[in-house]
PDB file of N, CA and C in Angstrom:
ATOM      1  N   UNK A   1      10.582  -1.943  15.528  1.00  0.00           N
ATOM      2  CA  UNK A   1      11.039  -1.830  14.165  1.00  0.00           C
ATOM      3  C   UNK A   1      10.182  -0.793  13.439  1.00  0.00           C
ATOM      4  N   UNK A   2      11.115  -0.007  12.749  1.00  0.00           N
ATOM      5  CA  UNK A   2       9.984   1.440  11.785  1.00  0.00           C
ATOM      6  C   UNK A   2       9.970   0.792  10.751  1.00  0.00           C
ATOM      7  N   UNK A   3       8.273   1.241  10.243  1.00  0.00           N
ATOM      8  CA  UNK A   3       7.850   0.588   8.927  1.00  0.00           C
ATOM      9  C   UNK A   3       8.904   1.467   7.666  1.00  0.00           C
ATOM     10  N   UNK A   4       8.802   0.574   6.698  1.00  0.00           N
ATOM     11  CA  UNK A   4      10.385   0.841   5.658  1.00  0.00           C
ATOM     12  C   UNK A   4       9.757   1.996   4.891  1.00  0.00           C
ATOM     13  N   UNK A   5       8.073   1.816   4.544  1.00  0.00           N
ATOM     14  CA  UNK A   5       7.844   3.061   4.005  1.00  0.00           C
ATOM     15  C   UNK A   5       6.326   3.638   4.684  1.00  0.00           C
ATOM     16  N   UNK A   6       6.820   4.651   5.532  1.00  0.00           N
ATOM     17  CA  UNK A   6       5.382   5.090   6.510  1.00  0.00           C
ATOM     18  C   UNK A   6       4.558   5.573   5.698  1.00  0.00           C
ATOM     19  N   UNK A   7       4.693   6.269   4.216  1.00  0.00           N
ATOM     20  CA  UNK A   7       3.648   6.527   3.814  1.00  0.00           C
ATOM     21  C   UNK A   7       2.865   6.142   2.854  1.00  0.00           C
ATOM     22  N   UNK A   8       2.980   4.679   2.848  1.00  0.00           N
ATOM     23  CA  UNK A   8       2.266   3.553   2.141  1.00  0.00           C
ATOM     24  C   UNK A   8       1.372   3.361   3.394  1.00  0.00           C
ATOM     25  N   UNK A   9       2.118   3.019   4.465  1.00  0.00           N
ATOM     26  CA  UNK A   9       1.231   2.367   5.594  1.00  0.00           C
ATOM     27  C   UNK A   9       0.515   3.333   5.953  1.00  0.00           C
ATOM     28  N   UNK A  10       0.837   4.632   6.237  1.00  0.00           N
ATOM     29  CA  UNK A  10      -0.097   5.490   6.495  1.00  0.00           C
ATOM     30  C   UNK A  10      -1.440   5.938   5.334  1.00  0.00           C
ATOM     31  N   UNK A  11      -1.022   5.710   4.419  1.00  0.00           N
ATOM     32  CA  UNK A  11      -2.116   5.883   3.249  1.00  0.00           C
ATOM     33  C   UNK A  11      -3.004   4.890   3.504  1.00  0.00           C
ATOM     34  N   UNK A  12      -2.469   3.680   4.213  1.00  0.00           N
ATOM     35  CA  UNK A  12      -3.784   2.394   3.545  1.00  0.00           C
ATOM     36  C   UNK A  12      -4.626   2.338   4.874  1.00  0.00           C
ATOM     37  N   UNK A  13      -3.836   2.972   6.116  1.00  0.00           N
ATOM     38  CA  UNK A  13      -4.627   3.000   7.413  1.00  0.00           C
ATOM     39  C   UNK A  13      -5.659   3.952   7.278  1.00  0.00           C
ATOM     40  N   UNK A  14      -5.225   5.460   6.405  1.00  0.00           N
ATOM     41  CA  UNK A  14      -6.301   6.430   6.135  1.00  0.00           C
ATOM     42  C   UNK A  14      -7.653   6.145   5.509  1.00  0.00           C
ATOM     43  N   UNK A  15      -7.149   5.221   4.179  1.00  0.00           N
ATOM     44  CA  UNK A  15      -8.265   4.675   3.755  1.00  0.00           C
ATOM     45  C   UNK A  15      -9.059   3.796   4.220  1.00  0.00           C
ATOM     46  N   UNK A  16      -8.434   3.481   5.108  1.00  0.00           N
ATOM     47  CA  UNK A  16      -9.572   2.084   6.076  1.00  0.00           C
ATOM     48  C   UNK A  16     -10.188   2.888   6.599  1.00  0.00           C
ATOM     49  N   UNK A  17      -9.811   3.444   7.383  1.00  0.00           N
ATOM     50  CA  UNK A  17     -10.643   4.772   8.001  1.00  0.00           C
ATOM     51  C   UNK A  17     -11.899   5.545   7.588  1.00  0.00           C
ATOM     52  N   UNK A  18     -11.436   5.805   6.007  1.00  0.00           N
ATOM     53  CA  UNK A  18     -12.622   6.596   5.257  1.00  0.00           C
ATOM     54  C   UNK A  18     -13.605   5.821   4.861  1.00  0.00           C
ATOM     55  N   UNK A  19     -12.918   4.605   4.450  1.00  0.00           N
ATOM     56  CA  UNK A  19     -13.656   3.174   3.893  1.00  0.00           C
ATOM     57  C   UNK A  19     -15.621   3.358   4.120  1.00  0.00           C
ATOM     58  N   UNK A  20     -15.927   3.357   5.504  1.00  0.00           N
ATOM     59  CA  UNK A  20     -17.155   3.913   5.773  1.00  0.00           C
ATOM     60  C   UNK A  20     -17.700   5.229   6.008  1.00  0.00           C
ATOM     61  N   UNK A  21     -16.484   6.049   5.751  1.00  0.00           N
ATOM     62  CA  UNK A  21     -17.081   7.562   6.507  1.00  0.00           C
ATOM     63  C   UNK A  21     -17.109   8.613   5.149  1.00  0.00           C
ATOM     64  N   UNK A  22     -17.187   9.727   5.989  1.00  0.00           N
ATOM     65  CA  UNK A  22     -18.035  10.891   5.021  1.00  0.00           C
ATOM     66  C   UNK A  22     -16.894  11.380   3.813  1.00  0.00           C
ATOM     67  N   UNK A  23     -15.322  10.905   3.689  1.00  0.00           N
ATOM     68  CA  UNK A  23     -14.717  11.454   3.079  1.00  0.00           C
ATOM     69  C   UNK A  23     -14.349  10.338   1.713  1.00  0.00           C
ATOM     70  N   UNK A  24     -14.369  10.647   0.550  1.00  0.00           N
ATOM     71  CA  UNK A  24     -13.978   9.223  -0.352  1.00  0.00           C
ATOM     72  C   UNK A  24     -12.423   9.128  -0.417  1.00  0.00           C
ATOM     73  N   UNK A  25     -12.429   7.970   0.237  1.00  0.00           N
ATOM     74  CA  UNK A  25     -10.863   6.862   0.535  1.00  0.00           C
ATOM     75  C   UNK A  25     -10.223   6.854  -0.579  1.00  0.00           C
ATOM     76  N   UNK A  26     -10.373   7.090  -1.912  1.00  0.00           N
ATOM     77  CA  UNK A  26      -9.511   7.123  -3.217  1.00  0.00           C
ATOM     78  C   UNK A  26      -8.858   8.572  -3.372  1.00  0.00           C
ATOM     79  N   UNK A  27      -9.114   9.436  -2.420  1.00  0.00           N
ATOM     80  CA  UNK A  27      -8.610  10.874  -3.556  1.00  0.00           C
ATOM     81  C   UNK A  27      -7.305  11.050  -1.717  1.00  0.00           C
ATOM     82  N   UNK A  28      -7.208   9.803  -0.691  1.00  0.00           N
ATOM     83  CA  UNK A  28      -5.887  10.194  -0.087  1.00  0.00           C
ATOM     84  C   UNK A  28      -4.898  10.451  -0.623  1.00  0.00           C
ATOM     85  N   UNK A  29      -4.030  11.349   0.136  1.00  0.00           N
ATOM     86  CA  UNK A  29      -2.948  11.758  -0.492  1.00  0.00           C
ATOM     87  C   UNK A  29      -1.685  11.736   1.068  1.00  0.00           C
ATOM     88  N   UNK A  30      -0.630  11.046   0.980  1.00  0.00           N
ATOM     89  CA  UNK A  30       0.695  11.290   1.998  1.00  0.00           C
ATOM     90  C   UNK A  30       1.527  11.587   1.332  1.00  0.00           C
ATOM     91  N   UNK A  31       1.840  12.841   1.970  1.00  0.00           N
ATOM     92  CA  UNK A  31       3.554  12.938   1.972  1.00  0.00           C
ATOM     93  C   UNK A  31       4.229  13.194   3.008  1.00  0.00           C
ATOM     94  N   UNK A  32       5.464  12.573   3.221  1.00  0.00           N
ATOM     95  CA  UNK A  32       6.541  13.277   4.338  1.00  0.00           C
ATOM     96  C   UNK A  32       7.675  14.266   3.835  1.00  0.00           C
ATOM     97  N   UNK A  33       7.892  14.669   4.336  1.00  0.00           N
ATOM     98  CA  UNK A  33       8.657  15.951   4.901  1.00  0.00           C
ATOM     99  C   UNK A  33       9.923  15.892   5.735  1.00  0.00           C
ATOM    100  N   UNK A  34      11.047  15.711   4.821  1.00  0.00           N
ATOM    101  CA  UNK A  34      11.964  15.399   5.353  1.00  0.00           C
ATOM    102  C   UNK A  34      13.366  16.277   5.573  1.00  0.00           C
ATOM    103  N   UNK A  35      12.646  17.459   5.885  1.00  0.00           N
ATOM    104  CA  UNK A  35      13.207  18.578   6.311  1.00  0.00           C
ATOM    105  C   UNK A  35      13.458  18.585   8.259  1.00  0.00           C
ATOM    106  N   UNK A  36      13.120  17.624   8.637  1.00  0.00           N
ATOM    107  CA  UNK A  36      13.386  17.884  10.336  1.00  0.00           C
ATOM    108  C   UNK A  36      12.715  17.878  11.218  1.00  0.00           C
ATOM    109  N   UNK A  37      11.592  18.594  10.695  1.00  0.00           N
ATOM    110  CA  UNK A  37      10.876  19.241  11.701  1.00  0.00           C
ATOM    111  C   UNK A  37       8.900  18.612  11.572  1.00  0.00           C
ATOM    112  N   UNK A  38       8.502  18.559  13.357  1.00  0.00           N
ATOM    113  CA  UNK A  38       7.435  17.839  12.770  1.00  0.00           C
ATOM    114  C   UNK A  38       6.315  18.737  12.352  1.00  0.00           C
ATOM    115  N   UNK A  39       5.120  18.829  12.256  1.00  0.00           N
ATOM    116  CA  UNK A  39       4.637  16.958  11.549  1.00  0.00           C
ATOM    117  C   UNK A  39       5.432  16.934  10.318  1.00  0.00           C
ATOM    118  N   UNK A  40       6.362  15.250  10.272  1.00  0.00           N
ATOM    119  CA  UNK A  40       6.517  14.958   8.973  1.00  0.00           C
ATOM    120  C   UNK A  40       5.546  14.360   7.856  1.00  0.00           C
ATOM    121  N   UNK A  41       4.854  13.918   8.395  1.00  0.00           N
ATOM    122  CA  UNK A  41       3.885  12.906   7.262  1.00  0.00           C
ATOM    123  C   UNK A  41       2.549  13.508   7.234  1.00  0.00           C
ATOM    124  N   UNK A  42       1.963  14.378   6.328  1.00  0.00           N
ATOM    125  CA  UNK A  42       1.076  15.355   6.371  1.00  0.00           C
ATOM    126  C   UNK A  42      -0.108  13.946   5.566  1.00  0.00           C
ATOM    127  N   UNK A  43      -1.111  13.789   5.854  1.00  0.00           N
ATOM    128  CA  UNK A  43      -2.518  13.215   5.003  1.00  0.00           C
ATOM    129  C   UNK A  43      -3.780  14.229   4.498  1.00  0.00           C
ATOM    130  N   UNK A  44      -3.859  14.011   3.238  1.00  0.00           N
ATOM    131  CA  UNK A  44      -5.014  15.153   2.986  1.00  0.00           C
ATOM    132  C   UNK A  44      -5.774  13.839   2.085  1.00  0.00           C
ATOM    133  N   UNK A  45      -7.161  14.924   1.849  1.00  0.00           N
ATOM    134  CA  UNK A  45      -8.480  14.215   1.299  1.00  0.00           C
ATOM    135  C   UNK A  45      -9.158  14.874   1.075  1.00  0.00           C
ATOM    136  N   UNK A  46     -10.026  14.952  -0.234  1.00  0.00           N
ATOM    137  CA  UNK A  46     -10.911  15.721  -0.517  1.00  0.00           C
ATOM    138  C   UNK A  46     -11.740  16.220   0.345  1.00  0.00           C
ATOM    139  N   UNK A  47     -12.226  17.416   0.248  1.00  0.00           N
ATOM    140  CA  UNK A  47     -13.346  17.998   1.388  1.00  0.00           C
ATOM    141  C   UNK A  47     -14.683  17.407   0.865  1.00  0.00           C
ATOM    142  N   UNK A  48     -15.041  17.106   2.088  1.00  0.00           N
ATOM    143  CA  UNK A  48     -16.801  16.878   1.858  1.00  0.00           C
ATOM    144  C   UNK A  48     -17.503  17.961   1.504  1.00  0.00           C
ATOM    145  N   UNK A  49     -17.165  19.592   1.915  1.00  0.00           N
ATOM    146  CA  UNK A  49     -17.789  20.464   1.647  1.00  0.00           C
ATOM    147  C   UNK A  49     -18.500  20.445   2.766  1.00  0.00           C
ATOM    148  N   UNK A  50     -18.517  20.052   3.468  1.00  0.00           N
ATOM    149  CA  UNK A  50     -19.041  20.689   5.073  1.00  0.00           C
ATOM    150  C   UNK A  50     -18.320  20.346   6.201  1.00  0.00           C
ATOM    151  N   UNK A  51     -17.776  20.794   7.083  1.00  0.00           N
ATOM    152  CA  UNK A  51     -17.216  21.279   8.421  1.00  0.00           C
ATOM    153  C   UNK A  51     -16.791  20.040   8.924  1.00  0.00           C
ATOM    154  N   UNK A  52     -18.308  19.877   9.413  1.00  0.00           N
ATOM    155  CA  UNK A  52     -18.212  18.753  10.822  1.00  0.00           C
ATOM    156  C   UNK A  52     -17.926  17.479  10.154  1.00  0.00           C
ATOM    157  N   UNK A  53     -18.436  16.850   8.640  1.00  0.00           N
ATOM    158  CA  UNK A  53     -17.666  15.932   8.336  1.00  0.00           C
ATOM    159  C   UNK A  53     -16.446  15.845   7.953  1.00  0.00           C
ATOM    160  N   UNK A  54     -15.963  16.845   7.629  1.00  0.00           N
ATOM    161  CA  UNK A  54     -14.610  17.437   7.532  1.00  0.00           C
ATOM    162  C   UNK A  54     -13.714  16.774   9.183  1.00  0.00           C
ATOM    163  N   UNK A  55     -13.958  17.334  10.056  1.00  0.00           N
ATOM    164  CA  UNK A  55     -13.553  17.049  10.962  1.00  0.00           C
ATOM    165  C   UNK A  55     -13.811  15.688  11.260  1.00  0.00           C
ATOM    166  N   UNK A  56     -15.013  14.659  11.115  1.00  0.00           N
ATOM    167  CA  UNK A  56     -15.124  13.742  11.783  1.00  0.00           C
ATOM    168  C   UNK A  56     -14.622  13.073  10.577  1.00  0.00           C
ATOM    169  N   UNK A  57     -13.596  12.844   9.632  1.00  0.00           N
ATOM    170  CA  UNK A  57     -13.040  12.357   8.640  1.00  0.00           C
ATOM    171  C   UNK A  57     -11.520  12.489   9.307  1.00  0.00           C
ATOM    172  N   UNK A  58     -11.222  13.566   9.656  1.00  0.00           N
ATOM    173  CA  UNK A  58      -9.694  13.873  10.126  1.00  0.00           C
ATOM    174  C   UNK A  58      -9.833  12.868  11.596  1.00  0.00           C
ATOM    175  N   UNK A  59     -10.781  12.581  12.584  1.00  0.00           N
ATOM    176  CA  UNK A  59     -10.858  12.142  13.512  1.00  0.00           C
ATOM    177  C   UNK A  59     -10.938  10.484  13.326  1.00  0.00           C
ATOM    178  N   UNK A  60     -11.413  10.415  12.103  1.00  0.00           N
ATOM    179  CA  UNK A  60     -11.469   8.900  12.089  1.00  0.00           C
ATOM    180  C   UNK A  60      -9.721   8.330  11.516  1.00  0.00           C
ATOM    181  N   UNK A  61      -9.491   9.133  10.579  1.00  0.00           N
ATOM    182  CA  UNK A  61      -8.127   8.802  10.405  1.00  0.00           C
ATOM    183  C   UNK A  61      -6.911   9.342  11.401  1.00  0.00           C
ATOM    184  N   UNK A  62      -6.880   9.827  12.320  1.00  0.00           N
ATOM    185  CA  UNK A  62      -6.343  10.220  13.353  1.00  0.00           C
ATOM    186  C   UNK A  62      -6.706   8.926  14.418  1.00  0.00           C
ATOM    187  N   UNK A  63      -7.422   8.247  14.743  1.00  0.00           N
ATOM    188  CA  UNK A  63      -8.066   7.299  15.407  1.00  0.00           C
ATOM    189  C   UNK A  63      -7.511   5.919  14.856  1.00  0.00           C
ATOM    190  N   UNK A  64      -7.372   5.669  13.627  1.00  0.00           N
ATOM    191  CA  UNK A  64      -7.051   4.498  12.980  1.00  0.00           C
ATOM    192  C   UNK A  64      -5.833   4.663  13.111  1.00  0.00           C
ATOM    193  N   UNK A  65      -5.040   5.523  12.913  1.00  0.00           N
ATOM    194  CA  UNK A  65      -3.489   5.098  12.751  1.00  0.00           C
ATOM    195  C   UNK A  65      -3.090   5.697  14.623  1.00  0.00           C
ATOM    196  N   UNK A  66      -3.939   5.845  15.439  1.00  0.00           N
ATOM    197  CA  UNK A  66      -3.910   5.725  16.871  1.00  0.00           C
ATOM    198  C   UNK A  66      -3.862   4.026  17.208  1.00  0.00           C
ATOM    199  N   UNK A  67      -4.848   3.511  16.651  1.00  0.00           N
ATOM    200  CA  UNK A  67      -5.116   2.170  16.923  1.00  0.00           C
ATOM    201  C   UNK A  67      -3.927   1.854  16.734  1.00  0.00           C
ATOM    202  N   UNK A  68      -3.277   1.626  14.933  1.00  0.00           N
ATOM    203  CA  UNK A  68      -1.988   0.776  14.777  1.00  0.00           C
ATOM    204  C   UNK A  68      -1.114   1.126  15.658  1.00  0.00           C
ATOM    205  N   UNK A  69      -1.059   2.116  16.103  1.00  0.00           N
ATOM    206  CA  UNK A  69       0.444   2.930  16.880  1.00  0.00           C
ATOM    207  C   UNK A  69       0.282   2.174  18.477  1.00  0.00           C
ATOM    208  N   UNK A  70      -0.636   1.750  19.028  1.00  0.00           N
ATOM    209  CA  UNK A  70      -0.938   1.312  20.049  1.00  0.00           C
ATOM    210  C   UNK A  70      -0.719  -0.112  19.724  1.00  0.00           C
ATOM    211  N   UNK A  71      -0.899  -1.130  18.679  1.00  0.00           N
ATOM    212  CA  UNK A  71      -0.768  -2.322  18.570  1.00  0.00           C
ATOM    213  C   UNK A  71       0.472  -2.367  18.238  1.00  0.00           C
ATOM    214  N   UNK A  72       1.130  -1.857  17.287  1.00  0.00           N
ATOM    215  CA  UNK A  72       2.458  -2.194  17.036  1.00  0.00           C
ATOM    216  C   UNK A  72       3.319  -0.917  17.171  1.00  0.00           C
ATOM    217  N   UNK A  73       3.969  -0.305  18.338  1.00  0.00           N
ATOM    218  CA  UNK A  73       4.190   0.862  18.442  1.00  0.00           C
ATOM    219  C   UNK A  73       5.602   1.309  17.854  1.00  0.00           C
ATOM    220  N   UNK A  74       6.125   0.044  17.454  1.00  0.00           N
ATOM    221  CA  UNK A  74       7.530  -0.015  17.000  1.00  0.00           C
ATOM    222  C   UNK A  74       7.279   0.905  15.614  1.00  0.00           C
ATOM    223  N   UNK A  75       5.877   1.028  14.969  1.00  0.00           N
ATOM    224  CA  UNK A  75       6.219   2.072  13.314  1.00  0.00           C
ATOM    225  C   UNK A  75       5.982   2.749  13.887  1.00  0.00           C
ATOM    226  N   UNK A  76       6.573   3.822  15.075  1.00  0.00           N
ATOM    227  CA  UNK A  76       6.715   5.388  15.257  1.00  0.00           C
ATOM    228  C   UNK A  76       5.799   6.121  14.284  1.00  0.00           C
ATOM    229  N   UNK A  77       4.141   5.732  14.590  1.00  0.00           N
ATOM    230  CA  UNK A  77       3.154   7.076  13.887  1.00  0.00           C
ATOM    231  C   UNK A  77       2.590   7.833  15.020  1.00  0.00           C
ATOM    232  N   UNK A  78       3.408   8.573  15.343  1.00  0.00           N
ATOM    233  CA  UNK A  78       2.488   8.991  16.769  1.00  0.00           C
ATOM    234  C   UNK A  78       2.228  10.244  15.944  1.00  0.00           C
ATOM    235  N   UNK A  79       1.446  10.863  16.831  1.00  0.00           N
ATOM    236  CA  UNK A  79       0.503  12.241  16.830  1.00  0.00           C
ATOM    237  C   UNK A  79       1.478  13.208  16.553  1.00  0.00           C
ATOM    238  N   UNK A  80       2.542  13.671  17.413  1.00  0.00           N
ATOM    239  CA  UNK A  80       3.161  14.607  16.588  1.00  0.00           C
ATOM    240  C   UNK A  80       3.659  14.215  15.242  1.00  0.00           C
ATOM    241  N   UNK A  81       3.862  13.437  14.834  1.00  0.00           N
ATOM    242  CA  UNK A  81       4.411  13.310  13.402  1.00  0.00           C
ATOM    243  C   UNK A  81       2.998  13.253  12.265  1.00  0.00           C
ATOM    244  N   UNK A  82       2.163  13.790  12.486  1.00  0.00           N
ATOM    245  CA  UNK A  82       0.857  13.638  11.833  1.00  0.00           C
ATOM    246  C   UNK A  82       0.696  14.652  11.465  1.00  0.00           C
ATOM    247  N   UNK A  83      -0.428  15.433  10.492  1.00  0.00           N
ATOM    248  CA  UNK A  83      -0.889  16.782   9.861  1.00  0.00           C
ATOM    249  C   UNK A  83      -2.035  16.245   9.124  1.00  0.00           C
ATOM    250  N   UNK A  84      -3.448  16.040   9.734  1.00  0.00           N
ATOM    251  CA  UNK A  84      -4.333  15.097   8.781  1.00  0.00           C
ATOM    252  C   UNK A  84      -5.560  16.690   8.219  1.00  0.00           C
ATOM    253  N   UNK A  85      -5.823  16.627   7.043  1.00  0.00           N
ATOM    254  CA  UNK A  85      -6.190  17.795   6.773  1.00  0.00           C
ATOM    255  C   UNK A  85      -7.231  17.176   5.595  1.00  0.00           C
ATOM    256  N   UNK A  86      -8.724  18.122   4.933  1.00  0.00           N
ATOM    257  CA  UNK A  86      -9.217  17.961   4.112  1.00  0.00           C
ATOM    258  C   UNK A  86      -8.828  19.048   3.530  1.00  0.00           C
ATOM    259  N   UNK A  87      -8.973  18.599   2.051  1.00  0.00           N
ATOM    260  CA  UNK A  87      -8.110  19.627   0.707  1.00  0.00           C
ATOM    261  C   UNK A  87      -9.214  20.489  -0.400  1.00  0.00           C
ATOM    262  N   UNK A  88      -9.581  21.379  -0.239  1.00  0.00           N
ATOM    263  CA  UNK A  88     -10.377  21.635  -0.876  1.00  0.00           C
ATOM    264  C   UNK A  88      -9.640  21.048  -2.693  1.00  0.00           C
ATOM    265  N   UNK A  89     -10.586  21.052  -3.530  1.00  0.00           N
ATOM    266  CA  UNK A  89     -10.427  20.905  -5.171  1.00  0.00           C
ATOM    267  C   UNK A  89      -9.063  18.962  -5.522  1.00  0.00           C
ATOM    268  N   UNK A  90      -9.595  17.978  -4.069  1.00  0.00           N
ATOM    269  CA  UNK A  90      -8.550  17.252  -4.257  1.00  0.00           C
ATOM    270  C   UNK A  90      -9.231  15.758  -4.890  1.00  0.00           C
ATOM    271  N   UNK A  91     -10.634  16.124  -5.571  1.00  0.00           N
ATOM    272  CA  UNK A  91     -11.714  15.327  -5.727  1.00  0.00           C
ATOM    273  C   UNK A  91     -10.428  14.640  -6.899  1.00  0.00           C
TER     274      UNK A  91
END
């Protein structure tokens, strides 16, 4: 069964994600894209202003909604339908 709205669920998996890590969990942002083509459901977040937490922020939320997709695989969040990005000025 697909979740009714993926980018609620995908927002609150992101923020669990950030919950402990280098990026702050309040300034997520989802949208999908419902033009066709993937990734539909893009996630952004303020930049930390440096690189590697940059990346290990996209990896933790890439990882968390890996987890759900593996427990309940029926909400179709797989990897191609993803675009997880930090935003510069999204404080």
């Amino acid at each position: 069964m697909t979740h009714k709205d993926p980018t609620a669920l995908v927002a609150a998996l992101a923020r669990t994600a950030l919950e402990h890590g280098p990026a702050d969990p309040t300034t997520v942002r989802v949208t999908l894209n419902e033009c066709g083509r993937l990734p539909d459901l893009t996630v952004e977040f303020a930049t930390t202003g440096e690189q590697a937490a940059d990346r290990h922020a996209t990896d933790l939320v890439r990882g968390e909604i890996r987890i759900h997709e593996h427990s309940r695989p029926g909400d179709g969040l797989t990897d191609e339908r993803l675009a997880v990005r930090a935003l510069q000025g999204a404080r």
